[in-house]
Protein backbone atom coordinates (compact mmCIF):
# COMPACT_ATOMS: atom_id res chain seq x y z
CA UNK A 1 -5.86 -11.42 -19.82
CA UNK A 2 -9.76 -12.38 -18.94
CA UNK A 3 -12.15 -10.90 -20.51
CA UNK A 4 -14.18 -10.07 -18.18
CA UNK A 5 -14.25 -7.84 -14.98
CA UNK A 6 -12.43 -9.17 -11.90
CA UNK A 7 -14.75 -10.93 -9.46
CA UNK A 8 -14.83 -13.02 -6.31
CA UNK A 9 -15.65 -16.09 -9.01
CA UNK A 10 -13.01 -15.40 -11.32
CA UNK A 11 -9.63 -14.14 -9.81
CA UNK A 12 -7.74 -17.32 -10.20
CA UNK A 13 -7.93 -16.07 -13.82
CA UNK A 14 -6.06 -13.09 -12.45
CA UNK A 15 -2.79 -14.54 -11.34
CA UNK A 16 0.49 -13.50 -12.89
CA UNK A 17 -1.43 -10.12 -13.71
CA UNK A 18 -0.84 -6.44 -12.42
CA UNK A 19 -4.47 -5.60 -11.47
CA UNK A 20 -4.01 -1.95 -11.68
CA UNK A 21 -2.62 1.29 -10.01
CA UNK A 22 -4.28 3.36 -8.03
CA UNK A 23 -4.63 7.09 -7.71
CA UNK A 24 -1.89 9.56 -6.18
CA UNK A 25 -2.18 9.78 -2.52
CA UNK A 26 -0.93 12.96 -1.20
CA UNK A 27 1.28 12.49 2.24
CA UNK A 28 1.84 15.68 3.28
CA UNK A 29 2.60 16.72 6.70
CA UNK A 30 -0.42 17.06 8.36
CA UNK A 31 -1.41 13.24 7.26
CA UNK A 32 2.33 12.58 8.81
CA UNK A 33 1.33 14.43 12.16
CA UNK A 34 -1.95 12.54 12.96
CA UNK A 35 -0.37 9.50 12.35
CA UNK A 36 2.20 9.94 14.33
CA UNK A 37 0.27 11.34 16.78
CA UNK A 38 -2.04 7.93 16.74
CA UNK A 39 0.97 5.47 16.46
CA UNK A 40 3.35 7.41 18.86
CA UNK A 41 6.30 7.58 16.81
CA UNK A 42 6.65 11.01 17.10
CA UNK A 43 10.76 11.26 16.09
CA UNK A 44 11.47 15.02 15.05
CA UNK A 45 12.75 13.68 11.52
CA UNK A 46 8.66 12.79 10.79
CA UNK A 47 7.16 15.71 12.74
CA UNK A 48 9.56 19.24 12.96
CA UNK A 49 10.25 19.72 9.38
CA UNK A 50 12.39 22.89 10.18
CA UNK A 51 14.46 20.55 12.18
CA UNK A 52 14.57 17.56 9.45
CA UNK A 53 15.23 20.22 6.97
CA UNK A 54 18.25 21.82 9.03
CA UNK A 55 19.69 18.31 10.57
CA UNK A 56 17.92 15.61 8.24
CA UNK A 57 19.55 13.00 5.61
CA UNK A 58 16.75 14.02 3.37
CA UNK A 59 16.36 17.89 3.44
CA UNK A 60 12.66 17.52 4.86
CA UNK A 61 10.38 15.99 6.93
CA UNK A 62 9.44 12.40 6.16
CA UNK A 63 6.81 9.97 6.70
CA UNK A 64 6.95 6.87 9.16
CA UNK A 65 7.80 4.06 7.20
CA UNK A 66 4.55 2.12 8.80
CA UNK A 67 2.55 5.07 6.85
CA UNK A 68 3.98 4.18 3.72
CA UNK A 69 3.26 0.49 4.35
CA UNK A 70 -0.21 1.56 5.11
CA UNK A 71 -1.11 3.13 1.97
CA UNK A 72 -1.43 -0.63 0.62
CA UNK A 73 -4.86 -0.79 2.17
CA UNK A 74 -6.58 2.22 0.30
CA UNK A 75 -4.65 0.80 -2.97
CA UNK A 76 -6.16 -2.40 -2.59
CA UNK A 77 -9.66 -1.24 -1.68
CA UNK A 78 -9.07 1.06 -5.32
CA UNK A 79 -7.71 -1.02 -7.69
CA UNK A 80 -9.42 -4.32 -7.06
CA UNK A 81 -11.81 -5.10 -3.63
CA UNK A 82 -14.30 -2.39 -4.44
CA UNK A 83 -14.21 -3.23 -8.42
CA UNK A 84 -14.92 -6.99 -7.77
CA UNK A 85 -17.31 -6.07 -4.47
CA UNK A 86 -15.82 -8.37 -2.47
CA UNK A 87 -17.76 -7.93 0.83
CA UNK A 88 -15.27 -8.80 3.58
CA UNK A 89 -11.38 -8.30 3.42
CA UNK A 90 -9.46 -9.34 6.47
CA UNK A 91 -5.34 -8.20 6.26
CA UNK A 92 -3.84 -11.69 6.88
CA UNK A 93 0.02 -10.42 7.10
CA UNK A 94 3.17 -9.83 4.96
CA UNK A 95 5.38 -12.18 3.64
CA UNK A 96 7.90 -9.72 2.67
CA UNK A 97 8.20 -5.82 3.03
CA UNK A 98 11.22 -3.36 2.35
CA UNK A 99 11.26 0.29 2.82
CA UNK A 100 13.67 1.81 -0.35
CA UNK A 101 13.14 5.25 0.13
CA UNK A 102 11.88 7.45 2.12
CA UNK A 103 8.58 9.41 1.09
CA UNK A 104 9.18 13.10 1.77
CA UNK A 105 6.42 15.33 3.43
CA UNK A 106 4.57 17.21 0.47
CA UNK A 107 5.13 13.91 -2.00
CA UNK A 108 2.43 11.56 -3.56
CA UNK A 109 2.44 8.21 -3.72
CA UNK A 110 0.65 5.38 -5.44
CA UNK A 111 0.27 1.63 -4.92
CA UNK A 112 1.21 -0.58 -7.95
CA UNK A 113 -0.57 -4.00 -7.87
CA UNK A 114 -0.10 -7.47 -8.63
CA UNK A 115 -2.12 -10.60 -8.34
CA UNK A 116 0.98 -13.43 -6.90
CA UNK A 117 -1.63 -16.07 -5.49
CA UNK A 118 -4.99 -17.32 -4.98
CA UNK A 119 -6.15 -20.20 -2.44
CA UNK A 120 -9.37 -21.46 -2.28
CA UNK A 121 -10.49 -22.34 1.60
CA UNK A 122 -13.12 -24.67 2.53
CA UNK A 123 -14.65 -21.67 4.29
CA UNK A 124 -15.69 -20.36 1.14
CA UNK A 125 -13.45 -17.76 1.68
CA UNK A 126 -9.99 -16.88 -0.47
CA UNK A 127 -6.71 -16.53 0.52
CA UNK A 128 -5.06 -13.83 -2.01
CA UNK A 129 -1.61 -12.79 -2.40
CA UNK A 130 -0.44 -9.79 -3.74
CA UNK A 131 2.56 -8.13 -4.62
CA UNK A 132 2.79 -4.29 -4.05
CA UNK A 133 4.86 -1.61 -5.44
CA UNK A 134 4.25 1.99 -3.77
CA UNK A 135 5.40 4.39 -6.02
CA UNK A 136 6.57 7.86 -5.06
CA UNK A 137 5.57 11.06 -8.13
CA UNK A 138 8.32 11.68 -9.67
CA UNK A 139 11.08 9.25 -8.52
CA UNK A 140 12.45 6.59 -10.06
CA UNK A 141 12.97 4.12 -7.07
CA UNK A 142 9.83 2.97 -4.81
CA UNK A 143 9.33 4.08 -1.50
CA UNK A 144 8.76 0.29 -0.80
CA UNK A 145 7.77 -2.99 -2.00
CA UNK A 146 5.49 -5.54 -0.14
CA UNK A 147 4.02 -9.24 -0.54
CA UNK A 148 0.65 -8.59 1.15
CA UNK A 149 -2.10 -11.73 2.35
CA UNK A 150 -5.82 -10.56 2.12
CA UNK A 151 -8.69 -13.12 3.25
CA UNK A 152 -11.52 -12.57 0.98
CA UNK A 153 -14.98 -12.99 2.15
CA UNK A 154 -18.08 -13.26 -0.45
């Protein structure tokens, strides 16, 4: 492993390595609610939890699976873009994302983080892949995995 901090100058050095884990993120049902309410996917199993509790495969509420997938952005900004102060961070897509179980309202989660790839661009700007674990307090399985494509700006 380097030996010094990670940096826009020096994360080629990173590849192969797990850059860190971030903090618990709490999704609890009020998180669930506004982002249903802002995405539209308002199914009862996400947002009546006496319902989900009653009818539901999972004895609660749950969140949207696009929720869990978006707790990779305030992972990423945690474990390694703020760290290294890399200025501008554009989401350049997934190569790969599965949903493995679902994240039940009231559970934390954290995001699990590995360097995969690093391309230089002509731009001046980097190309960095990532593989991403999010991890749910508690359980043994993920609530997902994801290969995620950041553009880095200096």
């Amino acid at each position: 492993m380097p030996r010094h901090p990670l940096n826009f100058a020096n994360i080629d050095e990173y590849v192969g390595q797990e850059l860190g884990v971030s903090e618990w993120i709490l999704v609890d049902q009020d998180r669930i609610d506004r982002f249903t309410e802002c995405t539209g996917d308002c199914q009862w199993i996400h947002v009546d939890a006496g319902r989900a509790e009653r009818e539901g495969p999972c004895g609660g509420a749950i969140a949207p699976g696009y929720l869990t997938l978006a707790m990779l952005a305030p992972g990423a900004f945690e474990v390694f873009l703020w760290p290294a102060r890399v200025r501008e961070v554009i989401n350049y897509g997934l190569d790969c994302v599965r949903l493995l179980s679902p994240v039940r309202a009231g559970s934390r989660v954290r995001t699990r983080i590995e360097l995969i790839g690093v391309k230089r661009r002509a731009d001046g700007r980097i190309l960095v892949s990532t593989w991403n674990t999010v991890e749910i307090e508690s359980e043994t399985r993920p609530a997902l995995v994801a290969q995620a494509m950041l553009l880095l700006g200096e």
